[in-house]
PDB file of N, CA and C in Angstrom:
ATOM      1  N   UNK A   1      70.359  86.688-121.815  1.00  0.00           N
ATOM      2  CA  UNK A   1      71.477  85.968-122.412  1.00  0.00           C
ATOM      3  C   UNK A   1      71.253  85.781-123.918  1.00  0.00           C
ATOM      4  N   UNK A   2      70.446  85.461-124.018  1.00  0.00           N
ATOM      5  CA  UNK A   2      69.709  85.092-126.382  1.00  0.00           C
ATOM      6  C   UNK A   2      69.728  86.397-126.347  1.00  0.00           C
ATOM      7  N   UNK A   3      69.400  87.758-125.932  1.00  0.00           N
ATOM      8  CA  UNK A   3      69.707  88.826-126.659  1.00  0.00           C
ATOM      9  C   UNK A   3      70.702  89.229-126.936  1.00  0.00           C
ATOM     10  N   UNK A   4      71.593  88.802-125.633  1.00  0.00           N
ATOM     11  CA  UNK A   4      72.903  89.108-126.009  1.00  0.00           C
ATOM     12  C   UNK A   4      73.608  88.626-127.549  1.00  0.00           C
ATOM     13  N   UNK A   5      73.386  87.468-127.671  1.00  0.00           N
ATOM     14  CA  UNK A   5      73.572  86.433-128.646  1.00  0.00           C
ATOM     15  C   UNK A   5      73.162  86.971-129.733  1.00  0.00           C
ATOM     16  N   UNK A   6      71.740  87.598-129.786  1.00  0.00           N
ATOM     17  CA  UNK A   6      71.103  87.936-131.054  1.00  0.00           C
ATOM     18  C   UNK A   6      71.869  89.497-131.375  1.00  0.00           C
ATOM     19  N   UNK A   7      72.166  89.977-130.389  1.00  0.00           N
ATOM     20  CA  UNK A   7      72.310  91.625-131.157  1.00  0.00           C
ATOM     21  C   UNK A   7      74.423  91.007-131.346  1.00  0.00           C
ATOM     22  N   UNK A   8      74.873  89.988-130.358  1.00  0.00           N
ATOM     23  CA  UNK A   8      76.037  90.075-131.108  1.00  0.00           C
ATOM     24  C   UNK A   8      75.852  89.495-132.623  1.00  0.00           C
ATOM     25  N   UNK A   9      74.988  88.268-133.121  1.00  0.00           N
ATOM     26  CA  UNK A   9      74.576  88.224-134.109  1.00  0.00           C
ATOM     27  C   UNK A   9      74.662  89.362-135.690  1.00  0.00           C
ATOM     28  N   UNK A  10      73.392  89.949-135.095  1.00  0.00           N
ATOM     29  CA  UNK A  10      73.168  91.261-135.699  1.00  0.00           C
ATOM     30  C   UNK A  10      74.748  92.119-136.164  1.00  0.00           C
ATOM     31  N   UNK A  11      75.349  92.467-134.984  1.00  0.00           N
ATOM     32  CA  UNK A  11      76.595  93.221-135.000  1.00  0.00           C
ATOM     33  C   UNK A  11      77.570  92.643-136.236  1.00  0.00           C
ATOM     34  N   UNK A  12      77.852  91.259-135.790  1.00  0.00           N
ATOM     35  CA  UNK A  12      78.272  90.236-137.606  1.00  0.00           C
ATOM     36  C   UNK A  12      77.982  90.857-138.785  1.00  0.00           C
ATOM     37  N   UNK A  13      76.338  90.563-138.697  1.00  0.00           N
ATOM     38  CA  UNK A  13      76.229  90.982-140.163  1.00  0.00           C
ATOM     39  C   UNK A  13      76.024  91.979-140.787  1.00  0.00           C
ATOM     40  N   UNK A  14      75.722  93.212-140.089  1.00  0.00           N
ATOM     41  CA  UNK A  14      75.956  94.616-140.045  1.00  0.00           C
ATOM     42  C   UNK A  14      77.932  94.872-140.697  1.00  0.00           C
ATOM     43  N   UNK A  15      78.494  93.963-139.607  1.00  0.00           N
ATOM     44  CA  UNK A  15      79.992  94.229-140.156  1.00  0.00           C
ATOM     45  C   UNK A  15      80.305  93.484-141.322  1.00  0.00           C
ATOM     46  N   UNK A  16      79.548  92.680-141.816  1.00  0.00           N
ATOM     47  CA  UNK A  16      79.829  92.077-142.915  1.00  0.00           C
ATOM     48  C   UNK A  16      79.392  93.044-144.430  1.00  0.00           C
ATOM     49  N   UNK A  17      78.245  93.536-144.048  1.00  0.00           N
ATOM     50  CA  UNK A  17      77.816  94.653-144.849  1.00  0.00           C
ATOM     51  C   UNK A  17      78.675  96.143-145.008  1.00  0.00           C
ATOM     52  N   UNK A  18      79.127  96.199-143.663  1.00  0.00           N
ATOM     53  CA  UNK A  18      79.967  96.948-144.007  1.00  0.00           C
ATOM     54  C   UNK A  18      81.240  97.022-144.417  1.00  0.00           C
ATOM     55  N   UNK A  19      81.802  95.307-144.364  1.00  0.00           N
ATOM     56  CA  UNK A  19      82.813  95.328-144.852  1.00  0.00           C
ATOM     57  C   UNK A  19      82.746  95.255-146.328  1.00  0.00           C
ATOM     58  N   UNK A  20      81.834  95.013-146.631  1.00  0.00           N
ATOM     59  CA  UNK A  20      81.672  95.043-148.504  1.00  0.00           C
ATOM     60  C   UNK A  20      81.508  96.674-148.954  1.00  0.00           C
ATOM     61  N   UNK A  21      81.016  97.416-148.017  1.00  0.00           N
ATOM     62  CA  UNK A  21      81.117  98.690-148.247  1.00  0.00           C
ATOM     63  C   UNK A  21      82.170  99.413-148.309  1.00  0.00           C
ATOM     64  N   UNK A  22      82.903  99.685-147.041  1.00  0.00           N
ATOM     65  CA  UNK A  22      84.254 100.468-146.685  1.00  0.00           C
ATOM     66  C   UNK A  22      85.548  99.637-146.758  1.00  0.00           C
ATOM     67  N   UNK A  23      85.592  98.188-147.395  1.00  0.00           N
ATOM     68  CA  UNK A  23      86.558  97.697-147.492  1.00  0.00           C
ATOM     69  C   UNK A  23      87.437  97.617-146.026  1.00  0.00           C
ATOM     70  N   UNK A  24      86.886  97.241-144.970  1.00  0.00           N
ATOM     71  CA  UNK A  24      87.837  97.145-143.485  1.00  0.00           C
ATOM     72  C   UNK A  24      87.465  95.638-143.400  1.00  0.00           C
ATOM     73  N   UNK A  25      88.602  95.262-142.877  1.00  0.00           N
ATOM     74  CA  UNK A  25      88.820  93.791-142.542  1.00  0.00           C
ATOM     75  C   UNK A  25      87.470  93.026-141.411  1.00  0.00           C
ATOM     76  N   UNK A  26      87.117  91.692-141.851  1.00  0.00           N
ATOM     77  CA  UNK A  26      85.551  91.825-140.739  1.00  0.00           C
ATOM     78  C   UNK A  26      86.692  91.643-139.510  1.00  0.00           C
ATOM     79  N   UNK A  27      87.684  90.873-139.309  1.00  0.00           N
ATOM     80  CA  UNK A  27      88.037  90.838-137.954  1.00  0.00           C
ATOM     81  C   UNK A  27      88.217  92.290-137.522  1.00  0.00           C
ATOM     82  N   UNK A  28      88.265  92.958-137.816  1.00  0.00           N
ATOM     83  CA  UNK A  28      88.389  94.402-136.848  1.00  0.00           C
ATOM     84  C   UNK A  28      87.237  94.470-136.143  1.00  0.00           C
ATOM     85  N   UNK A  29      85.900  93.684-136.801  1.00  0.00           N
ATOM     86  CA  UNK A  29      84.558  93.888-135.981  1.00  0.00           C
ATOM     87  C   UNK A  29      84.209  93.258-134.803  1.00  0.00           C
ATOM     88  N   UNK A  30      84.748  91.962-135.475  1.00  0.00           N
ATOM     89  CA  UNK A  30      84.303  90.557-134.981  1.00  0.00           C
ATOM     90  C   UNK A  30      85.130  90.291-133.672  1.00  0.00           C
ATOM     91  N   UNK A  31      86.437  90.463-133.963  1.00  0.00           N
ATOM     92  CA  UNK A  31      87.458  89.982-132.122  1.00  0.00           C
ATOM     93  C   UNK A  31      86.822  90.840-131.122  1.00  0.00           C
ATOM     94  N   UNK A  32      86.962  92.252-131.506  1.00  0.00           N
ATOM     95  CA  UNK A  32      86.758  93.025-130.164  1.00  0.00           C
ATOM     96  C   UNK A  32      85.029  92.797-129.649  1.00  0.00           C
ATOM     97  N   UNK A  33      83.854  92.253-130.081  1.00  0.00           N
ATOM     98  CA  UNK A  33      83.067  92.372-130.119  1.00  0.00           C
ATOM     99  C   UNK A  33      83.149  90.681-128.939  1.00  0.00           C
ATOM    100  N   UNK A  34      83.584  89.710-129.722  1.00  0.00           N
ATOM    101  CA  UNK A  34      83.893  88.547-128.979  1.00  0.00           C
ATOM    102  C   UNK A  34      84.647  88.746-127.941  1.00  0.00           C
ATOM    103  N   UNK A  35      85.389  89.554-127.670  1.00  0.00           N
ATOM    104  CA  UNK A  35      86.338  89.296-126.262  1.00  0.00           C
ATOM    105  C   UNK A  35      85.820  90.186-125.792  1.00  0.00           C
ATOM    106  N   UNK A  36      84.649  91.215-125.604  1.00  0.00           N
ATOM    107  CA  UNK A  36      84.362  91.581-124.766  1.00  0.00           C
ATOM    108  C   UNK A  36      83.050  90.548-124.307  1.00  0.00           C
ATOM    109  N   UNK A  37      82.517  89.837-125.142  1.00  0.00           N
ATOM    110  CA  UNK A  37      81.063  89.299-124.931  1.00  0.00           C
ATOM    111  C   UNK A  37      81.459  88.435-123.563  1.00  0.00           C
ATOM    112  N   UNK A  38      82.793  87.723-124.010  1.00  0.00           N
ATOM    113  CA  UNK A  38      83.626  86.910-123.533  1.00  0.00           C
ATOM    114  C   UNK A  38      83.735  87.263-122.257  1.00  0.00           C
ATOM    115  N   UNK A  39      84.399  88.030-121.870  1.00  0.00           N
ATOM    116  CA  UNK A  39      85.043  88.956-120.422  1.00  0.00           C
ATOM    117  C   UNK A  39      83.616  89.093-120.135  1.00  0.00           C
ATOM    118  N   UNK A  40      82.412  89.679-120.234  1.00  0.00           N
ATOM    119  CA  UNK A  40      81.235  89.726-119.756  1.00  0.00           C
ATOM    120  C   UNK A  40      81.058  88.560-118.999  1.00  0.00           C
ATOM    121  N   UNK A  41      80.776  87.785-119.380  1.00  0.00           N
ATOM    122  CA  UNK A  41      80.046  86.439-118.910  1.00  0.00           C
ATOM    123  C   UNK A  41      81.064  85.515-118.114  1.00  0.00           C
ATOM    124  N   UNK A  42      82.626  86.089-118.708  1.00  0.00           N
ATOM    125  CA  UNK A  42      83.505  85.347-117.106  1.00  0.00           C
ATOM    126  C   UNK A  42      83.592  85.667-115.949  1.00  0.00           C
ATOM    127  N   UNK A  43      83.066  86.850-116.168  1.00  0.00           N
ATOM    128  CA  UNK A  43      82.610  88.053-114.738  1.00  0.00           C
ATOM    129  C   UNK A  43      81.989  87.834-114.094  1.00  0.00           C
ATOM    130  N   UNK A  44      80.346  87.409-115.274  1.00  0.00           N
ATOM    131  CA  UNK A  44      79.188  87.203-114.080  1.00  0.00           C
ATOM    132  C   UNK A  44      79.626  85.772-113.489  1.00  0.00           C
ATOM    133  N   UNK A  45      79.938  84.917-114.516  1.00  0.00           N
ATOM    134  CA  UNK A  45      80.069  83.953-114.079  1.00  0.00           C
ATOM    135  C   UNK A  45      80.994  83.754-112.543  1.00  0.00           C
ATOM    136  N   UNK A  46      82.182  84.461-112.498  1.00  0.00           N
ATOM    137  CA  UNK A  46      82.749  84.918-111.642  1.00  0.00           C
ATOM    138  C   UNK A  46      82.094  84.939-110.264  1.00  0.00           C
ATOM    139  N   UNK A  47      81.484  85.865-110.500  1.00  0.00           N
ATOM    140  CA  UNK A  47      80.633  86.615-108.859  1.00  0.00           C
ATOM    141  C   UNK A  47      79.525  85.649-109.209  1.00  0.00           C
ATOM    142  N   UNK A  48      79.008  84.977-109.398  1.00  0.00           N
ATOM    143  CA  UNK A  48      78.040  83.948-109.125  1.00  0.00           C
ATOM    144  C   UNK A  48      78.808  82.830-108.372  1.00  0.00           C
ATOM    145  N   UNK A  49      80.318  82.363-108.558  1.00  0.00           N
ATOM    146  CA  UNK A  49      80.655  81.706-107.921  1.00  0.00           C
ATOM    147  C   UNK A  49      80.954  81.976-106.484  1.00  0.00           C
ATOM    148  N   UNK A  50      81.707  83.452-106.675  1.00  0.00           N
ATOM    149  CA  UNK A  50      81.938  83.886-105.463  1.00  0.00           C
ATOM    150  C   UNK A  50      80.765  84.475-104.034  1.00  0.00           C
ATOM    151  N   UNK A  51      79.580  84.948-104.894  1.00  0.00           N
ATOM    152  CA  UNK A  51      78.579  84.612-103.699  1.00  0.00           C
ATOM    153  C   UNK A  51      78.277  83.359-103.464  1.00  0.00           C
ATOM    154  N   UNK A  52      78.375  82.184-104.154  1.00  0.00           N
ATOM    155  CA  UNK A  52      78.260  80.448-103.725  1.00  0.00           C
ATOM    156  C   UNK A  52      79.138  80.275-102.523  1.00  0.00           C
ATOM    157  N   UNK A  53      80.580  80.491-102.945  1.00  0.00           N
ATOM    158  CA  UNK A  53      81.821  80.106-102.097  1.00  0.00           C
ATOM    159  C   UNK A  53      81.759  81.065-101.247  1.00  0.00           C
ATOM    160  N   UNK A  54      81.098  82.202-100.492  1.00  0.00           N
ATOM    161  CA  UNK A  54      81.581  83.142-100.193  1.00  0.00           C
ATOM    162  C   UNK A  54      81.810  82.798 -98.771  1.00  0.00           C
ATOM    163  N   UNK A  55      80.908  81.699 -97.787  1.00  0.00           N
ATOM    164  CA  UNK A  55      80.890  81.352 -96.417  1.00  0.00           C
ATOM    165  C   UNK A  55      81.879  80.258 -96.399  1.00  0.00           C
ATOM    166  N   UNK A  56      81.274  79.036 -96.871  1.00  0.00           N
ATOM    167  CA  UNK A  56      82.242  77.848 -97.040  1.00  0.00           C
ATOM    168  C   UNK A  56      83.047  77.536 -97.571  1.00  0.00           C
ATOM    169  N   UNK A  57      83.862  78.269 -98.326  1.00  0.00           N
ATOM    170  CA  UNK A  57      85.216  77.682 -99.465  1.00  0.00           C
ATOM    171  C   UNK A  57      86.146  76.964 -98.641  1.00  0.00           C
ATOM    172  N   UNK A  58      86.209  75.684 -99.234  1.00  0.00           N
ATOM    173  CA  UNK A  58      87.170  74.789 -98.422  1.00  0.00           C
ATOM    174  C   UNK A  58      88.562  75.593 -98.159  1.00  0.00           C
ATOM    175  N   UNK A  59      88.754  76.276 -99.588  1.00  0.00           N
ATOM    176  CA  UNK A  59      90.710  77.032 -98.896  1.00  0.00           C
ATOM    177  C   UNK A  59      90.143  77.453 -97.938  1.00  0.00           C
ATOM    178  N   UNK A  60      89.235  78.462 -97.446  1.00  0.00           N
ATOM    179  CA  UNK A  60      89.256  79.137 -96.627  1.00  0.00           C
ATOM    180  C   UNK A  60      89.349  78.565 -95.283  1.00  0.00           C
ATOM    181  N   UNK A  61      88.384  77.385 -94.964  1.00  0.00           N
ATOM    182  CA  UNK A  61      87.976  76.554 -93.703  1.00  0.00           C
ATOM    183  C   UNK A  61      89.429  75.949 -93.517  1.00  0.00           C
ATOM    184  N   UNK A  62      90.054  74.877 -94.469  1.00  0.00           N
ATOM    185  CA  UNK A  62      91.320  74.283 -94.103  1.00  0.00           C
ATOM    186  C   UNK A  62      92.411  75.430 -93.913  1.00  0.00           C
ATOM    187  N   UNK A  63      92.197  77.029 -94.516  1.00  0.00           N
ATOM    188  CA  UNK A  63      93.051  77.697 -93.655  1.00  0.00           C
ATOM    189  C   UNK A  63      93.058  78.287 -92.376  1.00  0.00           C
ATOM    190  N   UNK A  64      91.840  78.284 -91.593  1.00  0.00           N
ATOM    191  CA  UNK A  64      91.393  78.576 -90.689  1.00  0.00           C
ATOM    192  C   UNK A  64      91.859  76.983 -89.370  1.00  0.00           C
ATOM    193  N   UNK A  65      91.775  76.078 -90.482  1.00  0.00           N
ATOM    194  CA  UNK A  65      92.286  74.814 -88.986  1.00  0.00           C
ATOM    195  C   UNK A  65      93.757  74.878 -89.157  1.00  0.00           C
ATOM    196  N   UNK A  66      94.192  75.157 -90.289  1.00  0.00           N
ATOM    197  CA  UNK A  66      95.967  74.950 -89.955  1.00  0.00           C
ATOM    198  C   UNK A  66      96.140  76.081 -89.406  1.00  0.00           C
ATOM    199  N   UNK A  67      95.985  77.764 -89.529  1.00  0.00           N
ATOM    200  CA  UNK A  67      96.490  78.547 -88.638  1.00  0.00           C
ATOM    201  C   UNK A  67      96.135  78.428 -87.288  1.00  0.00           C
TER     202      UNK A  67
END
């Protein structure tokens, strides 16, 4: 997880350098770099919940007594 952090880090200031170079806007670097870091970690986070819930999830049990 900190590597992740550190090389998105890195990726920043690499685009910052290069934006003083090639003149491109830093957000062209910076969003797509964040919304994927983003979508990563709602994922895992995701399937970490869903192997938790995967036996007992209350929807599931209270749908099992009302049908």
């Amino acid at each position: 997880m900190l590597g992740e952090i550190f090389a998105l880090l890195k990726l920043i200031f690499m685009a910052i350098k290069g934006n003083v170079l090639l003149g491109i806007p830093l957000y062209a670097f910076i969003i797509p770099i964040v919304l994927a870091i983003g979508i990563i970690i709602y994922y895992r986070r995701k399937k970490k919940r869903e192997k938790k819930n995967q036996y007992n999830h209350p929807a599931k049990v209270a749908g099992w007594f009302i049908f």
